[in-house]
Protein backbone atom coordinates (compact mmCIF):
# COMPACT_ATOMS: atom_id res chain seq x y z
CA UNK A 1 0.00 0.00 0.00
CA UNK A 2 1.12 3.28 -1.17
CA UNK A 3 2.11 5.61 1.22
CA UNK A 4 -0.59 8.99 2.41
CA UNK A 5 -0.05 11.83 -0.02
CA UNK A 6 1.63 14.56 2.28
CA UNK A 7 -1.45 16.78 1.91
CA UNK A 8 -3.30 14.76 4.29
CA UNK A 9 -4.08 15.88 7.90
CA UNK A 10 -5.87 12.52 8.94
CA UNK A 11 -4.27 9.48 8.00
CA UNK A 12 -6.12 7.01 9.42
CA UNK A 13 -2.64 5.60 11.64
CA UNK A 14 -4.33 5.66 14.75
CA UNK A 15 -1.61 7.14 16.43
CA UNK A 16 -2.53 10.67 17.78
CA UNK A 17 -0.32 13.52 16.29
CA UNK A 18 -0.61 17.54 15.87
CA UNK A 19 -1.10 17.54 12.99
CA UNK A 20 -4.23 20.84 12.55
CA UNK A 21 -1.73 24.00 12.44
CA UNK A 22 -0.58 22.19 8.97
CA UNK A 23 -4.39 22.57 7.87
CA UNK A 24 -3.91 26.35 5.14
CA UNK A 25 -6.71 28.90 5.90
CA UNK A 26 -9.67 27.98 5.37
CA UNK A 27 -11.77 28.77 1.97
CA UNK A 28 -13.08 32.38 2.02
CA UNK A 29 -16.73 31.10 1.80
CA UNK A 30 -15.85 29.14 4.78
CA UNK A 31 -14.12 31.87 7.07
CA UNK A 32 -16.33 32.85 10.24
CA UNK A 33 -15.73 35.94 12.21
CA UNK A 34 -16.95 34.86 15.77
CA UNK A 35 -14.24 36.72 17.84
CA UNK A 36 -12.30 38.09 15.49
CA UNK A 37 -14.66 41.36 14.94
CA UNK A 38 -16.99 42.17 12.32
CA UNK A 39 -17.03 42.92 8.99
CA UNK A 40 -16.70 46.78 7.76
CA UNK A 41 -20.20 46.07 6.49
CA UNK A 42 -21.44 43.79 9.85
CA UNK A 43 -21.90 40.59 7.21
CA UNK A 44 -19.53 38.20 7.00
CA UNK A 45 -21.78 36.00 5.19
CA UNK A 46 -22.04 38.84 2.21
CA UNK A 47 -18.06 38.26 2.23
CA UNK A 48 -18.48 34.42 1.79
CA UNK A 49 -21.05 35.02 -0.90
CA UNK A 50 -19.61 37.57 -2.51
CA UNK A 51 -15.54 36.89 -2.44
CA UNK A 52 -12.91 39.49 -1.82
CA UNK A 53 -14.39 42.82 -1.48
CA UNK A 54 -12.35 44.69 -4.42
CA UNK A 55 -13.39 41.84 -6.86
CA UNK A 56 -17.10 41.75 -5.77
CA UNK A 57 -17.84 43.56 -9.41
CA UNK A 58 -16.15 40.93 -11.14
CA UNK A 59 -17.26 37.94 -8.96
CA UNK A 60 -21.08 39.03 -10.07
CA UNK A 61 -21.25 40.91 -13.17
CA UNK A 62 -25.34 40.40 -14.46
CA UNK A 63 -26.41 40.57 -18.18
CA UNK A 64 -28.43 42.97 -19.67
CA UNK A 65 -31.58 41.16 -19.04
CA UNK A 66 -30.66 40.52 -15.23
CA UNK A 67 -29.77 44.03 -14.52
CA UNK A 68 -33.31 44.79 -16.05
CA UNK A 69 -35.42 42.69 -13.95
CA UNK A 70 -33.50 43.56 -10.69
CA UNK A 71 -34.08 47.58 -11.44
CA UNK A 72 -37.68 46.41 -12.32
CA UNK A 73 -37.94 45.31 -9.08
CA UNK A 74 -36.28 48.00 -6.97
CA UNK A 75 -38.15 50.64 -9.27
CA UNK A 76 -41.96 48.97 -8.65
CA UNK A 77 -41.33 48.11 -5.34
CA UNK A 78 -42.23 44.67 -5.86
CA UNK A 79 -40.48 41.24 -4.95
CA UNK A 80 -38.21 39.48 -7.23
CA UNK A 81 -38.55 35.82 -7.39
CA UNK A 82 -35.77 34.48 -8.65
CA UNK A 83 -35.27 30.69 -10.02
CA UNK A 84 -32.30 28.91 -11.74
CA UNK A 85 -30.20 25.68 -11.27
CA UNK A 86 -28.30 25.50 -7.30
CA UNK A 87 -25.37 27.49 -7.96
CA UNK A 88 -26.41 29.87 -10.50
CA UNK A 89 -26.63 32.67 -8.19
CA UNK A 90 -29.61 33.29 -7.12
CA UNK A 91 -28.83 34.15 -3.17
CA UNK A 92 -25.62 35.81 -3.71
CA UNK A 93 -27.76 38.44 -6.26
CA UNK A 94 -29.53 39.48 -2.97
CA UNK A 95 -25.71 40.19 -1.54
CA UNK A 96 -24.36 42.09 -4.19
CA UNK A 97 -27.81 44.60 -4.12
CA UNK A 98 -27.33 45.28 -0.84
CA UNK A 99 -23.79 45.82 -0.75
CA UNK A 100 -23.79 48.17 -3.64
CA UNK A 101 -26.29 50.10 -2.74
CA UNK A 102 -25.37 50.40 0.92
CA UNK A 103 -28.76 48.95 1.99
CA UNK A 104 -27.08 47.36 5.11
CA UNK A 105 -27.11 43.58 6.26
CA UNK A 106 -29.28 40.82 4.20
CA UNK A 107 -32.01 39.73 6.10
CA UNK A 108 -32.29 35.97 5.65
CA UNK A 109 -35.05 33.38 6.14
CA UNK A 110 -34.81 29.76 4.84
CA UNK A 111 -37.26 28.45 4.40
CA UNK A 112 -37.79 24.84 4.98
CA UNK A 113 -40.83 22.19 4.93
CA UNK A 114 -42.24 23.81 8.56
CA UNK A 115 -42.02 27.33 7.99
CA UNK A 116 -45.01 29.83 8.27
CA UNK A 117 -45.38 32.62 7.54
CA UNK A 118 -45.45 33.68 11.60
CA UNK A 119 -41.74 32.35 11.79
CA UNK A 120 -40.85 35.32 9.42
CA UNK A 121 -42.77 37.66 10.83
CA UNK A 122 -42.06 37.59 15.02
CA UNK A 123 -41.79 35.10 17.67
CA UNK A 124 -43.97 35.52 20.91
CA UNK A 125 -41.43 33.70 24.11
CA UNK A 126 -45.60 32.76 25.91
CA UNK A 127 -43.92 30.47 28.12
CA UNK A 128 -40.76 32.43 28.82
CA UNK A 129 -42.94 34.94 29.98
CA UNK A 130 -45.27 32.85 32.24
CA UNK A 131 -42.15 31.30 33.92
CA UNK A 132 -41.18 35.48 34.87
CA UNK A 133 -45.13 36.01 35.88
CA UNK A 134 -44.93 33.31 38.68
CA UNK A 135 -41.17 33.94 39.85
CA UNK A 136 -42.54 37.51 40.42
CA UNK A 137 -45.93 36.27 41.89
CA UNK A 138 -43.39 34.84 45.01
CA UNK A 139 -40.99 37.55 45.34
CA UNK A 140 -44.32 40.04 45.27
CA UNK A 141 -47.02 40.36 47.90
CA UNK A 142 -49.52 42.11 45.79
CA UNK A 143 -48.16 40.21 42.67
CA UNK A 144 -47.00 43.21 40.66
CA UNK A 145 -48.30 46.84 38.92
CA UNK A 146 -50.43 45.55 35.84
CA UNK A 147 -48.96 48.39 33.92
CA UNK A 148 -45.63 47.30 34.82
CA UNK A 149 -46.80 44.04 33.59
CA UNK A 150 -48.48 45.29 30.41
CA UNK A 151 -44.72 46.61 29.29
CA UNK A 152 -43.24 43.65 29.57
CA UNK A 153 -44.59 42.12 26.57
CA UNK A 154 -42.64 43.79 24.63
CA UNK A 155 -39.52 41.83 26.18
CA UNK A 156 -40.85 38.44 25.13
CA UNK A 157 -41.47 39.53 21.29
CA UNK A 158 -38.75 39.15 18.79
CA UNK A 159 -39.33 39.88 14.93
CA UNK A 160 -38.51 37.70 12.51
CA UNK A 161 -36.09 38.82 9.20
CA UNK A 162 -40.12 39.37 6.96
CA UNK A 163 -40.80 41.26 10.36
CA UNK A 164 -37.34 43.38 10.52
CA UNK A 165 -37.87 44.07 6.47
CA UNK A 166 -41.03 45.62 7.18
CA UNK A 167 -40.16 48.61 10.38
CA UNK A 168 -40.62 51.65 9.42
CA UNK A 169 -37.25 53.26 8.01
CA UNK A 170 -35.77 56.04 5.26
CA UNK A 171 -34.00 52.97 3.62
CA UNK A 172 -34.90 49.34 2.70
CA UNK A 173 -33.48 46.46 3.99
CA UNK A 174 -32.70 43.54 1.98
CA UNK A 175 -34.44 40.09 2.58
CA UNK A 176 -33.98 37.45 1.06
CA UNK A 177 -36.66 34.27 1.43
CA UNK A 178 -34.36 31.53 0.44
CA UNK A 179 -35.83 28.33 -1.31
CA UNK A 180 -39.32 28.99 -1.31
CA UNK A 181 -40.17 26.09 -3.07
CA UNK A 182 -39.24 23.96 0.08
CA UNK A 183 -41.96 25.11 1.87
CA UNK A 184 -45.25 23.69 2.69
CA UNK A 185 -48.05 24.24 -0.13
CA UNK A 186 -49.61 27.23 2.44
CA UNK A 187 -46.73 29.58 2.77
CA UNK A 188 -46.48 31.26 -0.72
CA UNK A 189 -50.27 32.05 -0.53
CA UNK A 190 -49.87 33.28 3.55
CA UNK A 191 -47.20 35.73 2.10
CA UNK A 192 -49.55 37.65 -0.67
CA UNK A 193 -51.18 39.78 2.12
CA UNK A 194 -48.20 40.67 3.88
CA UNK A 195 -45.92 41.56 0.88
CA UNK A 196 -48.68 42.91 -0.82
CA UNK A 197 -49.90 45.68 2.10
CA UNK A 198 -46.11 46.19 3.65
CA UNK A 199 -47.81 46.04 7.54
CA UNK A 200 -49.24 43.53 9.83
CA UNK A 201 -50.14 43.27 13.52
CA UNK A 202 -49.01 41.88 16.63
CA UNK A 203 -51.67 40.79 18.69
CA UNK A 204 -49.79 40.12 21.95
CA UNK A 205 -49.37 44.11 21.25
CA UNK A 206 -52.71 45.01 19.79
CA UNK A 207 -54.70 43.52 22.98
CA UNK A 208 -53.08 45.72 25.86
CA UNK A 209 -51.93 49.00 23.54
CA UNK A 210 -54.26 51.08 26.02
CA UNK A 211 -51.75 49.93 28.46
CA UNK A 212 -49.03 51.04 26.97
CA UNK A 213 -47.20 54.64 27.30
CA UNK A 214 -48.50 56.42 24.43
CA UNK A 215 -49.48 53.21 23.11
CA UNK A 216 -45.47 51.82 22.07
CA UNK A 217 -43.46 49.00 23.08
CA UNK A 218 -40.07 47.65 22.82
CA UNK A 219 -39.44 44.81 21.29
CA UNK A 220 -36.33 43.24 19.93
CA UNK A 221 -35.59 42.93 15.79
CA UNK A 222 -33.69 40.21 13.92
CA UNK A 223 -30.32 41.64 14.70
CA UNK A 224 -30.79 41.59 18.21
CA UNK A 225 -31.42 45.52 18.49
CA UNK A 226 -34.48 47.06 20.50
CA UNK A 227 -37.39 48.98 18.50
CA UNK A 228 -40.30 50.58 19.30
CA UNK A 229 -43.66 49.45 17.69
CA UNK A 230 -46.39 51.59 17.86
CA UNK A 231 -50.07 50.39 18.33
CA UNK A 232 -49.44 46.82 17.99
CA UNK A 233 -48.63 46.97 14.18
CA UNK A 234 -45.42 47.32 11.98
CA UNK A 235 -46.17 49.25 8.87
CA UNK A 236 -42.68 49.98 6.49
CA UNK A 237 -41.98 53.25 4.59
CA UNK A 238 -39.54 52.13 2.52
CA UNK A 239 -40.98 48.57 0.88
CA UNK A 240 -37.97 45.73 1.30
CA UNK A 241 -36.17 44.46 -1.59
CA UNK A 242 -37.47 41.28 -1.35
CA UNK A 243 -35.53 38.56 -3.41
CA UNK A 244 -37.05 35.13 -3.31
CA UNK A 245 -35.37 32.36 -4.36
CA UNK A 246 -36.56 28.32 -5.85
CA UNK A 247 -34.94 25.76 -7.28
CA UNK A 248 -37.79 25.14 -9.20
CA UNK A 249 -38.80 21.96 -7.74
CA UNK A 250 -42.65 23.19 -7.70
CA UNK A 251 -44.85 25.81 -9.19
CA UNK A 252 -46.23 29.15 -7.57
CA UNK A 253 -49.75 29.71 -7.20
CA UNK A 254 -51.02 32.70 -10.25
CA UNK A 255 -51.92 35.43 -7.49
CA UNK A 256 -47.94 35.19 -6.19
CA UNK A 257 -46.48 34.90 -9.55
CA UNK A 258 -48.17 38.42 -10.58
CA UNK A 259 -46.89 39.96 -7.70
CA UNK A 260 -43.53 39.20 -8.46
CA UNK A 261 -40.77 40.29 -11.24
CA UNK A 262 -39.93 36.73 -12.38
CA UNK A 263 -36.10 36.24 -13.23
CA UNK A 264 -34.63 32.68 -14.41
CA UNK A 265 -31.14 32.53 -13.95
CA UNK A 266 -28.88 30.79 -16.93
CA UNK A 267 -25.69 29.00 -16.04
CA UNK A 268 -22.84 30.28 -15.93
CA UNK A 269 -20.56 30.20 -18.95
CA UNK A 270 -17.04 29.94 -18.85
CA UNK A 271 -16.43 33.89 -18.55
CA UNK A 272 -18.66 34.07 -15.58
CA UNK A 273 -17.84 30.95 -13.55
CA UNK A 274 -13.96 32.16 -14.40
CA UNK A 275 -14.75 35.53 -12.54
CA UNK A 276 -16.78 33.98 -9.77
CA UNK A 277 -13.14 31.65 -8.91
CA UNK A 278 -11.33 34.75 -9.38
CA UNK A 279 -13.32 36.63 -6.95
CA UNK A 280 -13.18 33.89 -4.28
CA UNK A 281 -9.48 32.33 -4.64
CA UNK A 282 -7.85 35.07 -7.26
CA UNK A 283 -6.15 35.57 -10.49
CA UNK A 284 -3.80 32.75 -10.16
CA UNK A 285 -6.09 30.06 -8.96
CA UNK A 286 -8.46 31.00 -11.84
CA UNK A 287 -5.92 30.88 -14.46
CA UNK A 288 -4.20 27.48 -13.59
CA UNK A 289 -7.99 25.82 -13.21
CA UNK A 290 -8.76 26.79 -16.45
CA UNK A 291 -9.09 23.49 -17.36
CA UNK A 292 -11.31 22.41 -14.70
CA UNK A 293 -13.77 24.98 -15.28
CA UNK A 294 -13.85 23.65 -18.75
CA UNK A 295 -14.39 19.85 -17.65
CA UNK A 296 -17.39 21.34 -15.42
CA UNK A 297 -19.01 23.25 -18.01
CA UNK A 298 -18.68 20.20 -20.46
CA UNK A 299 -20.35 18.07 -17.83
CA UNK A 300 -22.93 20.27 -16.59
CA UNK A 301 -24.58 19.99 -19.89
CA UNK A 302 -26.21 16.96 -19.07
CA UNK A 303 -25.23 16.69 -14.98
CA UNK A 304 -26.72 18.91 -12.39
CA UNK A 305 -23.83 20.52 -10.82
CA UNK A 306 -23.15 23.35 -8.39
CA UNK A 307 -20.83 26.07 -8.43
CA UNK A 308 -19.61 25.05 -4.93
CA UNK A 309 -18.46 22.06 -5.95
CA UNK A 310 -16.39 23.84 -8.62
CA UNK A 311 -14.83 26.16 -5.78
CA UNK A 312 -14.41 23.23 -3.39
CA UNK A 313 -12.75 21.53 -6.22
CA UNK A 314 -10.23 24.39 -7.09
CA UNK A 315 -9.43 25.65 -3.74
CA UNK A 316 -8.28 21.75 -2.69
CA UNK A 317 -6.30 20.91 -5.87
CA UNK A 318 -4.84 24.24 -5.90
CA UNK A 319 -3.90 24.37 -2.35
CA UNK A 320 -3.38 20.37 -1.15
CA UNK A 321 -2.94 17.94 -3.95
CA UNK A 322 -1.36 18.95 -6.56
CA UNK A 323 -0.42 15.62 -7.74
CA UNK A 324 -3.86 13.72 -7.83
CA UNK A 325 -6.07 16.82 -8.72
CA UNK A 326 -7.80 15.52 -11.56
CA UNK A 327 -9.01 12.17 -9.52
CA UNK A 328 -9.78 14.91 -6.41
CA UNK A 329 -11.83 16.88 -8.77
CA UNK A 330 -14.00 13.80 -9.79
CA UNK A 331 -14.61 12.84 -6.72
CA UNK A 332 -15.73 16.21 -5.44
CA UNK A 333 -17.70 17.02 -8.12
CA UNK A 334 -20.45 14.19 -8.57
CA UNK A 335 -23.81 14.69 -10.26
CA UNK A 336 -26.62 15.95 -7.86
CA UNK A 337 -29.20 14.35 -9.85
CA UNK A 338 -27.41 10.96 -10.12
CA UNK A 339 -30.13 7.95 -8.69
CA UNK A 340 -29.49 7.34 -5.10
């Protein structure tokens, strides 16, 4: 038996060895920021989208028609839904919107089979709050002010990203409702109202608002910072860019579909996918892969491939192995629609 290419961190010896600080840095859209600081923009996961910051413009460059649909969208203040192959793009389109046009973090929801539409919008903590009510109901003799009580709701509400999208400001936020078409058959109709009106109500608010001082109430957003909702209801002033994202594995019901700007997203060609490895690994790494960019474009004529794999593919063969990077490349980048 051949002996482990020296790229290899575990070699499967059994003998225990320090052998991690030999590991390179990680890939860029695999770099977290927990304790290291923030981003100049607060979104690290724009950076792992979107690449290196000065090559952001070359990492997503859209075609006529894309550009078109996007303004479309910011222009009618209407939600873009946005559908295409995994790894065409779709998410990091939300990315680069907001971070050219300064519109702050992305606001993101995935969406999976048990979503509803009140995940996006807030979370009321019912039980967190009943737990406080009888710890105070033993520490208290005459069990508490019921104003006192009344502003406390607001402590136990948090908004969800549809929610945050939707507070009143000068600016829109980005949000972006990733892989709709994963949800339950309910959610894209529960959505019409909202999107449609920009408001909706919070009833834990709503009930007690004559309670209230002047009728407001803290309660915390999807960043974690407190703000003040008046009468129970969050109505926006500046309408979200809303980017919504699908796979395609299902259809839309008619009354969504018209209140969308429909884009399809092609494939990238060679130019494009070229750029995107530039962005992410540079100028060197995309020039010597040249030839596995072609390979992946050949196959993903009749294969259903993502651009991740491509990345993984490069940033491994470029960095580690060297010698075997052809077989490494196969094996990383296997059909997704292959029969299980």
């Amino acid at each position: 038996m051949s002996e482990p290419s020296e790229w290899l961190i575990y070699r499967g010896i059994g003998e225990p060895h320090d052998g991690v600080p030999q590991l390179p840095p990680p890939p860029p859209w695999r770099d977290f920021s927990g304790g290291r600081g923030t981003p100049t923009d607060g979104d690290d996961s724009a950076d792992r989208r979107l690449g290196i910051p000065g090559r952001i413009a070359e990492e997503h460059r859209p075609g006529a028609e894309e550009l078109e649909m996007i303004n479309a969208a910011l222009y009618l203040r209407r939600p873009l839904l946005v559908t295409g192959d995994p790894g065409a793009g779709k998410s990091t389109l939300a990315h680069s919107v907001a971070r050219e046009l300064e519109f702050g973090k992305v606001l993101r929801w995935p969406i999976v089979s048990r979503s509803s539409l009140l995940d996006g919008l807030y979370h009321y903590d019912a039980i967190a709050r009943l737990q406080d009510v009888q710890i105070a109901s033993h520490t208290s003799a005459d069990g508490g002010d019921g104003a006192d009580s009344a502003q406390s709701v607001g402590s136990y509400i948090r908004l969800g990203p549809l929610g945050t999208a939707l507070l009143p400001s000068d600016r829109p936020r980005v949000l972006l409702i990733d892989e709709l078409d994963k949800s339950d058959i309910d959610l894209p109709n529960d959505l019409l109202n909202v999107l449609e009106e920009g408001e909706f109500a919070i009833p834990e608010l709503e009930r007690i608002v004559d309670r209230l001082p002047e009728g407001e109430a803290d309660v915390l957003d999807h960043d974690g910072n407190k703000v003040r909702i008046k009468g129970g209801r969050v109505q926006c002033r500046a309408f979200p860019f809303v980017v919504l994202t699908s796979n395609g594995e299902r259809d839309f019901p008619a009354p969504l579909m018209r209140r969308c700007i429909h884009l399809e997203l092609d494939r990238p060609d060679h130019k494009r996918l070229a750029a995107f490895v530039k962005a992410h690994l540079g100028e060197e790494a995309a020039r010597s892969s040249e030839d596995l960019i072609t390979r992946f474009l050949e196959r993903s004529r009749s294969e259903l491939l993502a651009t991740d794999q491509l990345l993984n593919a490069i940033y491994l063969t470029h960095a580690a192995a060297q010698a075997g990077r052809d077989r490494l490349a196969e094996l990383l980048i296997q059909r997704l629609d292959r029969p299980r």
